[in-house]
Each structure stands twice: as C-alpha cells, then as structure tokens.
C-alpha atoms as a PDB file:
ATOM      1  CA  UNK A   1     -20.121  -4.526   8.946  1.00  0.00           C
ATOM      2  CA  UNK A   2     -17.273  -3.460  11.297  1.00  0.00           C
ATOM      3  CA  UNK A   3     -16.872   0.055  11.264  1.00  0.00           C
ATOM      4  CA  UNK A   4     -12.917  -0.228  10.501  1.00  0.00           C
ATOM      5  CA  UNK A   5     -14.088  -1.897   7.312  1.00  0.00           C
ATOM      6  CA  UNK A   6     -16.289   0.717   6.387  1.00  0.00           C
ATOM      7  CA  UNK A   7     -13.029   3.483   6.716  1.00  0.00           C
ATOM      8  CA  UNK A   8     -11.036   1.037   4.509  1.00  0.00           C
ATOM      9  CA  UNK A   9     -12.920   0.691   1.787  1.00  0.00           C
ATOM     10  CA  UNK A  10     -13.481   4.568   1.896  1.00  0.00           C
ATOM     11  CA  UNK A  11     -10.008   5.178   2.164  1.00  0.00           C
ATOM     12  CA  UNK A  12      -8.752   2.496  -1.181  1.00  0.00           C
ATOM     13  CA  UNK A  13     -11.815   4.245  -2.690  1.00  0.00           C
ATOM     14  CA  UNK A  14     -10.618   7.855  -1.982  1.00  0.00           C
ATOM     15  CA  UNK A  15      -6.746   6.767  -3.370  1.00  0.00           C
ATOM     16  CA  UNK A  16      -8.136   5.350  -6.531  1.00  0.00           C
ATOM     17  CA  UNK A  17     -10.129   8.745  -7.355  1.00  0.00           C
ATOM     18  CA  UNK A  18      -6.926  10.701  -6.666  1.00  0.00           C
ATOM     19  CA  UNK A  19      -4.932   8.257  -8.981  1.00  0.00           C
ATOM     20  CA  UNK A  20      -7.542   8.638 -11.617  1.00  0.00           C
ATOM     21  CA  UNK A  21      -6.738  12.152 -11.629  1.00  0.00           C
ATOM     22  CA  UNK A  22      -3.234  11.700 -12.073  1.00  0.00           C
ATOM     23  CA  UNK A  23      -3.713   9.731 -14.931  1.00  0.00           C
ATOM     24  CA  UNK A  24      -5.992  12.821 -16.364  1.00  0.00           C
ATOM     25  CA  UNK A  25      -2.369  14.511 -16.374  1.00  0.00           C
ATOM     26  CA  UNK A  26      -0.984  12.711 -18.913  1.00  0.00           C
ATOM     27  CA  UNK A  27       1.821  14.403 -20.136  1.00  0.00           C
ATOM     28  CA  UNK A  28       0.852  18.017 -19.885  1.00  0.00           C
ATOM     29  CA  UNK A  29       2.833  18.133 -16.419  1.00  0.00           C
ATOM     30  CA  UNK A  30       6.196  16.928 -15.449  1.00  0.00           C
ATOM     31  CA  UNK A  31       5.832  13.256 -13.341  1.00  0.00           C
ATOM     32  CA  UNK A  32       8.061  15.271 -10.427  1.00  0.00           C
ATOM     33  CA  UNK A  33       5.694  17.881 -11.070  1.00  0.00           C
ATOM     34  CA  UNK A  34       2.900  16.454 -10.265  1.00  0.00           C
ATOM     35  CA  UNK A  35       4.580  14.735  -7.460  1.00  0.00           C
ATOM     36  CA  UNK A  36       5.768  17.661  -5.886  1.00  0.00           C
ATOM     37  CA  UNK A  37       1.871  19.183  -6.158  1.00  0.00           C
ATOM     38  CA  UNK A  38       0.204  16.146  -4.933  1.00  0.00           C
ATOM     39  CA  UNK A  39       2.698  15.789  -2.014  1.00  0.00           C
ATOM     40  CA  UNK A  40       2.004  19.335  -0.873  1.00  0.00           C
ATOM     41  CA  UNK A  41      -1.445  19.153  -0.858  1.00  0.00           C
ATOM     42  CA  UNK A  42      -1.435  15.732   1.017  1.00  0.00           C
ATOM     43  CA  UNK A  43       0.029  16.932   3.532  1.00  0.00           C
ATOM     44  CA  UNK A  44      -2.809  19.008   5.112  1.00  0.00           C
ATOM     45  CA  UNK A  45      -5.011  15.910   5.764  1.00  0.00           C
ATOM     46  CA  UNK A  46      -2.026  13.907   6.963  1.00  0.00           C
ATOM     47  CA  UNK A  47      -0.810  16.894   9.579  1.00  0.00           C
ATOM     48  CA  UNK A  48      -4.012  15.120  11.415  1.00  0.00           C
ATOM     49  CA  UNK A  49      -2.731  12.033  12.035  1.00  0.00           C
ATOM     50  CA  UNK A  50       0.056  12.876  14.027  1.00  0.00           C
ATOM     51  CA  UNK A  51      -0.310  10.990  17.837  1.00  0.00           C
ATOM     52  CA  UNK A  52      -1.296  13.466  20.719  1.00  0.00           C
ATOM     53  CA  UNK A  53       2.101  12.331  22.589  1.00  0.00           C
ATOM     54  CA  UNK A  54       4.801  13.118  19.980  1.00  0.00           C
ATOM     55  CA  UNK A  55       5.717  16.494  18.456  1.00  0.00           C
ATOM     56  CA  UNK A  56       6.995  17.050  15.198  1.00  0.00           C
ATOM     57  CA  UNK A  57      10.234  18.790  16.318  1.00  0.00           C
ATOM     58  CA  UNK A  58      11.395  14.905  17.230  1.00  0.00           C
ATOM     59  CA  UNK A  59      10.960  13.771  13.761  1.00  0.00           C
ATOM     60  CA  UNK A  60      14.972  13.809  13.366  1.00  0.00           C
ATOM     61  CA  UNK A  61      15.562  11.757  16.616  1.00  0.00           C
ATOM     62  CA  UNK A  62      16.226   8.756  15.083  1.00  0.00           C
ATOM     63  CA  UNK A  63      17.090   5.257  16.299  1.00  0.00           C
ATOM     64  CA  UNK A  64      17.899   3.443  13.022  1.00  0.00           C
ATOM     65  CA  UNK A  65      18.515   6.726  10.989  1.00  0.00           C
ATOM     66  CA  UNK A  66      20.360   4.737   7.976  1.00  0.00           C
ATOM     67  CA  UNK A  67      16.888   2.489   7.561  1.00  0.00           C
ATOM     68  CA  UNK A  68      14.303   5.709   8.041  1.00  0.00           C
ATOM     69  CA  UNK A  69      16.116   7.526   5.293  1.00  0.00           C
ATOM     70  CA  UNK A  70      16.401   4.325   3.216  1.00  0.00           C
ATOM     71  CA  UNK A  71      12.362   3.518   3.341  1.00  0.00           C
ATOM     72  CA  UNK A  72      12.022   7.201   2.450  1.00  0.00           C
ATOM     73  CA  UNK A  73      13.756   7.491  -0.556  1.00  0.00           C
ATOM     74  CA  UNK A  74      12.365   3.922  -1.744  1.00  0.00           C
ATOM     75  CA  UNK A  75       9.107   5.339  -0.600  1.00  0.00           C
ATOM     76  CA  UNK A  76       9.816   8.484  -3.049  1.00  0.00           C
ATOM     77  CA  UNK A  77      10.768   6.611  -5.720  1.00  0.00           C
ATOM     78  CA  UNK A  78       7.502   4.129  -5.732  1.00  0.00           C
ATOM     79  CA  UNK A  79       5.365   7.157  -6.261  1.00  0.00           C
ATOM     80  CA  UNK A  80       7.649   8.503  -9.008  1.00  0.00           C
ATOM     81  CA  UNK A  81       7.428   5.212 -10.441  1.00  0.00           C
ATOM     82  CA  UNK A  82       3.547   4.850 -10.149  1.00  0.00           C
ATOM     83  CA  UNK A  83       3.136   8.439 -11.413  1.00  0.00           C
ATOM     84  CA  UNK A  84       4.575   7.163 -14.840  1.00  0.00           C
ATOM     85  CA  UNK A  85       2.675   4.477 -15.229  1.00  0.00           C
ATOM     86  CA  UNK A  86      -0.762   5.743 -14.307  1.00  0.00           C
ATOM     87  CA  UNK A  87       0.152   8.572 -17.143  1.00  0.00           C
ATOM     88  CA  UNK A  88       1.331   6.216 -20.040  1.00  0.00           C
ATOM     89  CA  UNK A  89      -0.492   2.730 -19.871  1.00  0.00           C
ATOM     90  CA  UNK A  90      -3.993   1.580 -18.686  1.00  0.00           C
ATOM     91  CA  UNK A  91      -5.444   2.202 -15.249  1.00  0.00           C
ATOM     92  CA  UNK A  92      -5.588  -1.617 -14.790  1.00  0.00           C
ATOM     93  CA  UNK A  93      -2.855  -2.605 -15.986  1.00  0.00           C
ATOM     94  CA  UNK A  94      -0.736  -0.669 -13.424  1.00  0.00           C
ATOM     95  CA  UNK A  95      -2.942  -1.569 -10.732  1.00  0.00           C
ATOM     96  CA  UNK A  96      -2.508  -5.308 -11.561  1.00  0.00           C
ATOM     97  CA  UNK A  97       1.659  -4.579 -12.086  1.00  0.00           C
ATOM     98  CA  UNK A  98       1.753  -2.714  -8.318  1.00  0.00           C
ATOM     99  CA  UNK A  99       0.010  -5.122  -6.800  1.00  0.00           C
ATOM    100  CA  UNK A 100       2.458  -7.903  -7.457  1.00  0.00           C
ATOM    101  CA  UNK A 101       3.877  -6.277  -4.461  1.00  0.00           C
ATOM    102  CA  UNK A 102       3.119  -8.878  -2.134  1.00  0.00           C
ATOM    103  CA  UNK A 103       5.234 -11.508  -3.932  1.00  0.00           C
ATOM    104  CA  UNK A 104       8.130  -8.496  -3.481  1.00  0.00           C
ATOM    105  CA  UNK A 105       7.734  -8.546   0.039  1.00  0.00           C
ATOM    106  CA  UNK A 106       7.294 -12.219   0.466  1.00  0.00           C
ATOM    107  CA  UNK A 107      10.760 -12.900  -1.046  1.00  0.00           C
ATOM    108  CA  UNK A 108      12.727 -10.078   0.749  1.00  0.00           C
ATOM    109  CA  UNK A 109      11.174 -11.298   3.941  1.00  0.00           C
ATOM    110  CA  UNK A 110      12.511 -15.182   3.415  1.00  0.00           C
ATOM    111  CA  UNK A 111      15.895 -13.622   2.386  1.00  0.00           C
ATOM    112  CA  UNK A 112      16.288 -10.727   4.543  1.00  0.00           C
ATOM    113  CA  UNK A 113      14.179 -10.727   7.503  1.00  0.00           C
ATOM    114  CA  UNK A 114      14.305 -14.563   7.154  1.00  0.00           C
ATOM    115  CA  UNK A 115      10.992 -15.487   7.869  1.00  0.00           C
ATOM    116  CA  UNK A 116       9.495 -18.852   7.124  1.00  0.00           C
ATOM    117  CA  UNK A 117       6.885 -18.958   3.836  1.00  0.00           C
ATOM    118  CA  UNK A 118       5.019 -22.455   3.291  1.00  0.00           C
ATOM    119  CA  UNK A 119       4.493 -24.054  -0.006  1.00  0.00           C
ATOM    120  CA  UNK A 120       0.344 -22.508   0.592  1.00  0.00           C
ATOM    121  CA  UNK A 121       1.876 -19.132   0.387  1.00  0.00           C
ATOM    122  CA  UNK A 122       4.484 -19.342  -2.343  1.00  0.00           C
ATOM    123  CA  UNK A 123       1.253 -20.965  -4.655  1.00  0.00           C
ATOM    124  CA  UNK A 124      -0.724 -18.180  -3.873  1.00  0.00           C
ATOM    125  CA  UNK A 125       2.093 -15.879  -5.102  1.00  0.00           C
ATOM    126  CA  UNK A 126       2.719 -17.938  -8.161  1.00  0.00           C
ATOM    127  CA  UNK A 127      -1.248 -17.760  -8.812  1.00  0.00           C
ATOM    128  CA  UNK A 128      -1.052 -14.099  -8.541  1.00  0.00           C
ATOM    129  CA  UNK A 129       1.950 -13.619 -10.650  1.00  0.00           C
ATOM    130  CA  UNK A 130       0.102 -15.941 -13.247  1.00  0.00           C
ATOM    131  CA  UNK A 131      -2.362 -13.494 -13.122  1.00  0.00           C
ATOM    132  CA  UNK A 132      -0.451 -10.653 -13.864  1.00  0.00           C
ATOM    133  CA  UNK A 133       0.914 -12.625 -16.893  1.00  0.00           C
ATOM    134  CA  UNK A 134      -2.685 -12.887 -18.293  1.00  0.00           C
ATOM    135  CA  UNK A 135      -3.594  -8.973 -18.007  1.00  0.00           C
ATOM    136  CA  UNK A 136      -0.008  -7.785 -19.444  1.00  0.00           C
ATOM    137  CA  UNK A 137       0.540 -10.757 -22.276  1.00  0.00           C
ATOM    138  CA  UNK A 138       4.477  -9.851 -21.818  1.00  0.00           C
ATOM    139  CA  UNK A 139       5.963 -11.375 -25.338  1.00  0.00           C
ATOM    140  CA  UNK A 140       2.558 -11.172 -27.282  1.00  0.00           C
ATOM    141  CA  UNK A 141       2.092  -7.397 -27.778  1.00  0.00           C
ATOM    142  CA  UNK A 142       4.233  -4.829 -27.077  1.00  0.00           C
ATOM    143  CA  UNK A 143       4.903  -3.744 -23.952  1.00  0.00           C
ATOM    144  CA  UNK A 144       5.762   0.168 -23.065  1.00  0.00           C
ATOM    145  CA  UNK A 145       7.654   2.248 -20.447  1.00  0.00           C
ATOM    146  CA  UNK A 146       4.926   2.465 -18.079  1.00  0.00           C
ATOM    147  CA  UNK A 147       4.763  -1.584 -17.692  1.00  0.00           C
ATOM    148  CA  UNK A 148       8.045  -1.873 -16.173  1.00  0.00           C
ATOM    149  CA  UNK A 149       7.612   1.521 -14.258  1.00  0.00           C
ATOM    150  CA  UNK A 150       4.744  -0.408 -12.650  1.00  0.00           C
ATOM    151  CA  UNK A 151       7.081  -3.248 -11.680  1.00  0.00           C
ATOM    152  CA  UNK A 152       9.785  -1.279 -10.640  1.00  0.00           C
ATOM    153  CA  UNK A 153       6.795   0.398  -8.372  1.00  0.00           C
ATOM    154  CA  UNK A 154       6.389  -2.861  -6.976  1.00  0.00           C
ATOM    155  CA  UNK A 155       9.821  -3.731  -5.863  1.00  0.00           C
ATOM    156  CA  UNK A 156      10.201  -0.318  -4.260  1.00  0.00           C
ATOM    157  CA  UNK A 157       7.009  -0.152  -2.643  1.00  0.00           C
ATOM    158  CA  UNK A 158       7.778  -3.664  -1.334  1.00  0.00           C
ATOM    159  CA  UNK A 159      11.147  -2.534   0.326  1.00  0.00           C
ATOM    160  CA  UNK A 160       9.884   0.118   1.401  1.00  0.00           C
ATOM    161  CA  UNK A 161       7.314  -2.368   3.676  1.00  0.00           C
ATOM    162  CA  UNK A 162       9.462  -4.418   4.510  1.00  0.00           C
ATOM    163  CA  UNK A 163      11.931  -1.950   6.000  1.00  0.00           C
ATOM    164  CA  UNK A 164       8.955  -0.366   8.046  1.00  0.00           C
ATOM    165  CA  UNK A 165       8.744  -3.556   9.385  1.00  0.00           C
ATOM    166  CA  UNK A 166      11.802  -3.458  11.125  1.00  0.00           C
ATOM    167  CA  UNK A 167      11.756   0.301  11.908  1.00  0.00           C
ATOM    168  CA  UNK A 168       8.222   0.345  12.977  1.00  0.00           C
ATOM    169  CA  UNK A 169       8.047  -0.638  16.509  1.00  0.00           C
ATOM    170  CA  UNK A 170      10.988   1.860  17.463  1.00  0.00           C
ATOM    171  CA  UNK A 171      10.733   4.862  15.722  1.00  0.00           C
ATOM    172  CA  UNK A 172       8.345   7.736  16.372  1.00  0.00           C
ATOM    173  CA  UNK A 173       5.329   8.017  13.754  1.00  0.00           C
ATOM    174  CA  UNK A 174       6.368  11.457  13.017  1.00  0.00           C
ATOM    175  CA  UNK A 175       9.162  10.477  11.980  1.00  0.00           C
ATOM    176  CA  UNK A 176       8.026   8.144   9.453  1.00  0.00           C
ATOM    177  CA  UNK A 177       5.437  10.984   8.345  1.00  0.00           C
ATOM    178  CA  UNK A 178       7.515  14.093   8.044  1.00  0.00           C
ATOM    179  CA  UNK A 179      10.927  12.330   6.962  1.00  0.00           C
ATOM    180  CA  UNK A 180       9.174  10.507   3.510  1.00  0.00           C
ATOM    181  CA  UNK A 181       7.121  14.259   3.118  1.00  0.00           C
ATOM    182  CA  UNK A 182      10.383  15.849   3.207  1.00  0.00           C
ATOM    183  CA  UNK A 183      12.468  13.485   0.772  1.00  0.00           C
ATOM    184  CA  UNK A 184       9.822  13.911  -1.940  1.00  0.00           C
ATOM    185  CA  UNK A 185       9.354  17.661  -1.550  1.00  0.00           C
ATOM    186  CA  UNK A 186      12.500  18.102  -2.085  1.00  0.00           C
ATOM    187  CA  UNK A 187      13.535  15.883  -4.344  1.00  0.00           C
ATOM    188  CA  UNK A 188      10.116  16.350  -6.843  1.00  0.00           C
ATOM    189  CA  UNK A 189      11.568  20.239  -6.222  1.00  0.00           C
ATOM    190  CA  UNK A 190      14.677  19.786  -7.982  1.00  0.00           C
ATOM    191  CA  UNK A 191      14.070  17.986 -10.329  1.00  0.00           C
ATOM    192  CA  UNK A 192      11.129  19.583 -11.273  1.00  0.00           C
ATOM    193  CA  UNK A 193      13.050  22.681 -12.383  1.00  0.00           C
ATOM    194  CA  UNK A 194      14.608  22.411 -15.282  1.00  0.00           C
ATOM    195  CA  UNK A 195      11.158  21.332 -17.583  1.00  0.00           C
ATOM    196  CA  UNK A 196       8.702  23.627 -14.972  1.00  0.00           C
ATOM    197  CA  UNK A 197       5.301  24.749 -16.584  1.00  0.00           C
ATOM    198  CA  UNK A 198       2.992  26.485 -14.127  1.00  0.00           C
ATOM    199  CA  UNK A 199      -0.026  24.693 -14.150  1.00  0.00           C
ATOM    200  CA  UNK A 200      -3.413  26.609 -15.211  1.00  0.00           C
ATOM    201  CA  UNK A 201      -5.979  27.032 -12.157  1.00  0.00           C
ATOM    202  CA  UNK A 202      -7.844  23.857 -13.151  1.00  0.00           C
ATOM    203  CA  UNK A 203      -4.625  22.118 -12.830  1.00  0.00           C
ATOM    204  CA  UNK A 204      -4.104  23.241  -9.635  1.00  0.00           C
ATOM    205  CA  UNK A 205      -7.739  22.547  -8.788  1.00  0.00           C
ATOM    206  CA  UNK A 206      -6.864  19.061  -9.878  1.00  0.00           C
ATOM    207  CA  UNK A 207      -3.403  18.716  -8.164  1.00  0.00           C
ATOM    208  CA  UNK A 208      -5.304  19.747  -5.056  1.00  0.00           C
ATOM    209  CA  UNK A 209      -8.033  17.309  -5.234  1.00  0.00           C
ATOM    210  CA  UNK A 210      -5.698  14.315  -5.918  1.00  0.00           C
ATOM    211  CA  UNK A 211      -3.317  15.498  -2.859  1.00  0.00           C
ATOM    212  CA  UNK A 212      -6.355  15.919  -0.253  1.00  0.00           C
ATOM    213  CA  UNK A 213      -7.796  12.341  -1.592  1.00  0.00           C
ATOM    214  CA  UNK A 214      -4.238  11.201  -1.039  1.00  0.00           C
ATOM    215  CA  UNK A 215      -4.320  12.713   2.770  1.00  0.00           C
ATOM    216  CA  UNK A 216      -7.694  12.259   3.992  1.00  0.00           C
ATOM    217  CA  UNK A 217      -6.906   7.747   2.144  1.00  0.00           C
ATOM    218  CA  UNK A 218      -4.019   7.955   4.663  1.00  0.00           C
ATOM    219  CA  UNK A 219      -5.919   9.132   7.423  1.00  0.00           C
ATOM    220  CA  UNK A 220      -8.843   6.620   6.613  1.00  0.00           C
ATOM    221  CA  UNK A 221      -6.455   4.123   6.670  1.00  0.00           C
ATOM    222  CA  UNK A 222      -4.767   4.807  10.082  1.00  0.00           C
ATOM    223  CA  UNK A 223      -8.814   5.334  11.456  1.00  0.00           C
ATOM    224  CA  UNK A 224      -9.476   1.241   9.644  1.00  0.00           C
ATOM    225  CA  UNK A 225      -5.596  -0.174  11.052  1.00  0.00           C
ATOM    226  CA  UNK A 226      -7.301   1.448  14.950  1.00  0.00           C
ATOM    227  CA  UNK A 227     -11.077  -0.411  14.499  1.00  0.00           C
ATOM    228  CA  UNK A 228     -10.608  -3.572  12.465  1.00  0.00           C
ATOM    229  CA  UNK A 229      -7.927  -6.502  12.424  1.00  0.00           C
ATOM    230  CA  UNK A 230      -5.434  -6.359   9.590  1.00  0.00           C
ATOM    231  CA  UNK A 231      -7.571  -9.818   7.907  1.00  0.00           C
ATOM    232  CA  UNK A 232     -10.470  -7.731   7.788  1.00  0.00           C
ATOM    233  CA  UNK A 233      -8.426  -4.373   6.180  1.00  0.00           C
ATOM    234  CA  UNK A 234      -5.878  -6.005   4.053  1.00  0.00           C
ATOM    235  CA  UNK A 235      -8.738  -7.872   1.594  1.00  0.00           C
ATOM    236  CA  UNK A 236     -10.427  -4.571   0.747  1.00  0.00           C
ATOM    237  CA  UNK A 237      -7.714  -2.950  -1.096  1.00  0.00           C
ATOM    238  CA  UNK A 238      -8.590  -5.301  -4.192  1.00  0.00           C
ATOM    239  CA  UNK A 239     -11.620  -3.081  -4.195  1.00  0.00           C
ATOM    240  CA  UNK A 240      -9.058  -0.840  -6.244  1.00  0.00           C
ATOM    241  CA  UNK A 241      -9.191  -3.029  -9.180  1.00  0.00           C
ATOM    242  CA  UNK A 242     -12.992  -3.014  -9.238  1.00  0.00           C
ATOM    243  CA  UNK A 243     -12.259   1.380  -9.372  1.00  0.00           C
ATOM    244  CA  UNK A 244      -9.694   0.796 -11.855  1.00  0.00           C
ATOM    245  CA  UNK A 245     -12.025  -0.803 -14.646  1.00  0.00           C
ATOM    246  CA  UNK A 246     -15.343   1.431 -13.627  1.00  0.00           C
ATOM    247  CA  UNK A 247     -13.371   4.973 -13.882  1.00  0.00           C
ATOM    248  CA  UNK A 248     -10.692   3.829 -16.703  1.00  0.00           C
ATOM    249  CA  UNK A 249     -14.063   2.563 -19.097  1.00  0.00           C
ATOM    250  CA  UNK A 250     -15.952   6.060 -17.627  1.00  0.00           C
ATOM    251  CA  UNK A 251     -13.101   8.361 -18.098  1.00  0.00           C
ATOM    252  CA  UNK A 252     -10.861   7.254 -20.294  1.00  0.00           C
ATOM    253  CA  UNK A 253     -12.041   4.696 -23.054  1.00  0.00           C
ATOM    254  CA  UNK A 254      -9.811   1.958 -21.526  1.00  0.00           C
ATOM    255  CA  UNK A 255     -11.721  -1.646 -21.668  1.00  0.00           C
ATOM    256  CA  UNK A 256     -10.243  -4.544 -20.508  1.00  0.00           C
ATOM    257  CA  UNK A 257     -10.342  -7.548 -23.097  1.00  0.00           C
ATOM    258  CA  UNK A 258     -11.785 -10.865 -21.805  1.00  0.00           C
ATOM    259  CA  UNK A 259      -8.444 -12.321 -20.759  1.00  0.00           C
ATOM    260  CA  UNK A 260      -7.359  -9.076 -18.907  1.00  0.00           C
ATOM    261  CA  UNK A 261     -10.496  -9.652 -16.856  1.00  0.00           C
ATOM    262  CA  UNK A 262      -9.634 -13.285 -15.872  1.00  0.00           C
ATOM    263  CA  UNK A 263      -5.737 -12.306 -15.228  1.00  0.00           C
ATOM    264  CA  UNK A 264      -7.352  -9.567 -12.166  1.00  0.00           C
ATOM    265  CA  UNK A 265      -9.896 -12.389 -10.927  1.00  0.00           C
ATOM    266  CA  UNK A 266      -6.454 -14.370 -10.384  1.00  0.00           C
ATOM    267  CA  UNK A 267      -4.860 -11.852  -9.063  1.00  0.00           C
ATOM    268  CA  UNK A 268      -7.298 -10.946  -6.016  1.00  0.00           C
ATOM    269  CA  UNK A 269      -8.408 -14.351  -5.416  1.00  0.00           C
ATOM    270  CA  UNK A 270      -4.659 -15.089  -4.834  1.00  0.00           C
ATOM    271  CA  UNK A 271      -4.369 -11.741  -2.696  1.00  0.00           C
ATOM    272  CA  UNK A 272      -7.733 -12.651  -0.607  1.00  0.00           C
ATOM    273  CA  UNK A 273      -6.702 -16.311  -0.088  1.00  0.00           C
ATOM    274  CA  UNK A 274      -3.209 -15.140   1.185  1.00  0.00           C
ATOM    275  CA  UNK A 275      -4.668 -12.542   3.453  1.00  0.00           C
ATOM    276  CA  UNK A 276      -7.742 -15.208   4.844  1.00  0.00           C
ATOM    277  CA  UNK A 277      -5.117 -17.726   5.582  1.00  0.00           C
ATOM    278  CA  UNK A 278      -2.970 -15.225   7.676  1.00  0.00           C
ATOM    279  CA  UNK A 279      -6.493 -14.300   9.440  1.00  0.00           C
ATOM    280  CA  UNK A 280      -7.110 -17.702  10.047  1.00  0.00           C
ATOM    281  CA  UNK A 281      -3.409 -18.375  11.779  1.00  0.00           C
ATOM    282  CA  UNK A 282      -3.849 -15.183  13.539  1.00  0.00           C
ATOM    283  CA  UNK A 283      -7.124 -16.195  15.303  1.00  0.00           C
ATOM    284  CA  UNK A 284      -5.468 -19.925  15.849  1.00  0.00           C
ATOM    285  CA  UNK A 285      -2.895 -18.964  17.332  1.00  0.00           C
ATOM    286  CA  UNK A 286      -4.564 -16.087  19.678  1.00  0.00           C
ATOM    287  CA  UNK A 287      -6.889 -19.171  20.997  1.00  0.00           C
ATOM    288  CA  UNK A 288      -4.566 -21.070  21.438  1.00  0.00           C
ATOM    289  CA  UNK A 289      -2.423 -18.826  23.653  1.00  0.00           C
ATOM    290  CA  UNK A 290      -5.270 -18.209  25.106  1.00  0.00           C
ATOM    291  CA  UNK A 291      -6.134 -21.844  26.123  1.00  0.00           C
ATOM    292  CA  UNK A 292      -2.507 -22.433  27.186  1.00  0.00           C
ATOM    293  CA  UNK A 293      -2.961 -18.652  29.692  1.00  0.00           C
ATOM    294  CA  UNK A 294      -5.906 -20.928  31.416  1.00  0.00           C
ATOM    295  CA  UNK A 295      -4.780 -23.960  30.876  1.00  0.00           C
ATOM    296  CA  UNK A 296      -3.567 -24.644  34.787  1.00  0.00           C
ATOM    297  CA  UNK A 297       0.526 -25.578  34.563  1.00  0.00           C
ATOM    298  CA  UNK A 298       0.624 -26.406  38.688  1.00  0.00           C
ATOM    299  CA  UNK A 299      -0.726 -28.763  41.772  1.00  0.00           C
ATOM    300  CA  UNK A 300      -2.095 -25.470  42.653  1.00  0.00           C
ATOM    301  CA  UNK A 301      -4.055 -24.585  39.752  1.00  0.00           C
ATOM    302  CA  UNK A 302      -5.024 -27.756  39.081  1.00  0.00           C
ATOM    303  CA  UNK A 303      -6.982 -27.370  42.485  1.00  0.00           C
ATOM    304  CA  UNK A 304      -8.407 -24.338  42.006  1.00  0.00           C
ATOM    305  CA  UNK A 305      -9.620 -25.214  38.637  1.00  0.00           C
ATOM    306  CA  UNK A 306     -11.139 -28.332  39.282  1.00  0.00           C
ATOM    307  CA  UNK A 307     -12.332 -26.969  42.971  1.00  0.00           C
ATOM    308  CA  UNK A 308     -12.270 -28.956  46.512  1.00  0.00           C
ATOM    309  CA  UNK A 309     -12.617 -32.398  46.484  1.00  0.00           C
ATOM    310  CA  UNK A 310     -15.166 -33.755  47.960  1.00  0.00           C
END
C-alpha cells in the first residue's frame, strides 16, 4: 500500500475523531464557541505545514485579494455550518448531507469555471444525490435545523473549492493558511461574546483534542497530496462514513435503519466511481502524451528512431 495512502486514511480518520467530539458538545457550548476553540488549537499542528521558502509576514501579499478573502469567509462559514449539524442531528446523516459536495462543485465548475462534465459524471452525481435522498427521507419524517445546516455546509464548502481552484496556482500557501485562520478567529470571537460560558477543564481538554486532530488531519493530508496521486487520496475520504456509523452507534446511541445504510452504499459507490474514472483519464491521458513526446514528428527522428538503413 502506497505510503501516501496510508497518511490519508490516517488523516480522514484523525478528522472524524475530532468531529465526534464536537458532536459530544451538544449544546452546552456556543457553535462560534467551539469554533473559535477548535480553530485555536488547530493551529499549532498546522504552523508545520508552512513551505521552507515562504514566510508568514507575506501572507497579505495578495494577487487576487477579492477571491482569497472570498474562499475564507465561505471557508468560515462551512465549519459554522458543519458545527451545527454535527451538534443537532445524527453523525451520518451530516456526513452523507456534506458530502453531496461534489455535485456543488461539479455544477459551479460547468457554470463558472466552465468546464466540460459528460453524461458518466452527471449520473454519478444523480446516483449520489439519490443516495442522500434514501438516508434523509426529506418529506417522510421530519426534518430539523441541522439537515439543511448540512446542505448549506455543502454549498459553501464547495465554493470554497472551487475558488481555490482558481487562486491556487498563484497565491502563496501561507496565505491560504493564515488568511482562513484569521477570518474565523475573529469572527467565532465576536460573535462568541454575547452568550460566552467558560468552558470547564474537561471542555477545554476536549476543545484541545478536537483542534490538534483537526491540525495534525491537515498536515496528514498535505504529507498524502506529496506521496500519492489525487485517484489514490480522493477515494479514502468515504472511509469517514464507515467512522461515522462505528463512533455514532459507540458513543452516541445513533443506528442507522436499513434504508439509511443503502442511501451511504450509494453515496460512496457514486463518489469512488467518479474519482476511478478521473484516475483512469488521468493515467490515459499522461500515456498518451507520453507516446506523442516519443512519437518521432520529423525526417530526422524518424531516422534516428528506426536507425541506419542498411
């Protein structure tokens, strides 16, 4: 097993234990509360993943300053989203909400970044989102806050991808660290205020524990993105629904019914076909630019490839 496999399924691991203690929260503490916590304390581990050749005094040297500060506060407002719905409905059920995600970015890509999306794609999507539709039963039971917190979640956390897209290859990486850390410090700060109770020293134990599993995911991550292709890390994040059932049954009495469990097979056999089919056009197309860097496209190299003639 390729090493960069083994750090991703650590790392989706690691950020499914701190969610799990998030959800513990419930609400004894504020959701900007425990945002603000968890922030702070993820942002020891994820001081180490700051490149060798930048420093952090040119996080504010920005090329496309209107988009960095736009993914940030959609960034922010994900994880305030997320926060909600890991404290007021099932562990699975958010999970299975979030990770509609990839439809999200799908669409804004065709509409904003307009990319191309074949019919494959958009069935895979529609599979997924049928999925969904089995584990939340929208119009058969009642639904709560948290559900469309979870959606909401998704649309965010999609823009928020889909603008790093376009800001990635320019900007410095400490930029796109310190900028999101600072938007929700600050804004988890304020509004944090007016309803602030301190937490007791387990809660802080706690808040700690969830922000250094939040840190040392991120840093996984990077160390999986550096030693295995993207087909080989994107597949394992589904291993978050398998943590979802195991620690919301262990900790907290939550147990799927038999159609919740078919609506999350959907929904990462759509996610793993998706991600196998970009593999396989990734490795298609990387032989065959490779075949057309040999192939020979002169007299010349026609000559030297076949050799003298005899």
């Amino acid at each position: 097993m390729p090493v960069g496999v083994i750090y991703a399924i650590a790392a989706y691991s690691i950020y499914s234990g701190g969610d799990a203690i998030i959800k513990g929260f419930g609400q004894n503490l504020s959701v900007f509360e425990i945002g603000f916590f968890v922030a702070l304390f993820g942002l020891i581990p994820a001081l180490f993943a700051k490149p060798k050749d930048e420093r952090w005094r040119d996080s504010f040297k920005l090329r496309h300053a209107l988009l960095v500060h736009l993914r940030s506060f959609t960034g922010v407002t994900s994880a305030m989203l997320v926060t909600v719905s890991f404290t007021t409905i099932p562990f699975a059920e958010t999970y299975s909400l979030v990770f509609m995600m990839p439809l999200f970015i799908t669409v804004m890509s065709v509409f904003i970044l307009r990319e191309r999306v074949d019919m494959v794609r958009w069935a895979m999507l529609a599979l997924g989102f049928a999925g969904v539709m089995l584990v939340v039963r929208p119009g058969f039971r009642e639904l709560e806050f948290g559900h469309l917190t979870a959606l909401l979640c998704a649309v965010f956390g999609a823009s928020t991808t889909t603008i790093l897209r376009v800001i990635a290859p320019t900007e410095k990486r400490v930029s796109l660290i310190a900028l999101p850390a600072i938007y929700i410090l600050v804004i988890n700060a304020v509004l944090m205020i007016p309803g602030f109770v301190m937490p007791t020293p387990q809660q802080f134990g706690l808040l700690a524990a969830s922000g250094a599993m939040v840190g040392m995911g991120h840093i996984l991550l990077i160390a999986a993105t550096r030693n295995a292709p993207a087909s080989q890390v994107a597949p394992i994040q589904y291993v978050q629904i398998v943590w979802a059932i195991s620690l919301g049954a262990f900790f907290y009495a939550e147990y799927p019914d038999l159609l919740a469990y078919i609506g999350l097979a959907v929904v990462v056999l759509s996610g793993l076909v998706n991600v196998f089919i970009d593999g396989a056009r990734t490795r298609i197309a990387g032989r065959f630019a490779e075949y057309r860097a040999r192939r020979p496209t002169s007299p010349t190299d026609i000559s030297e490839v076949q050799g003298p003639e005899i």
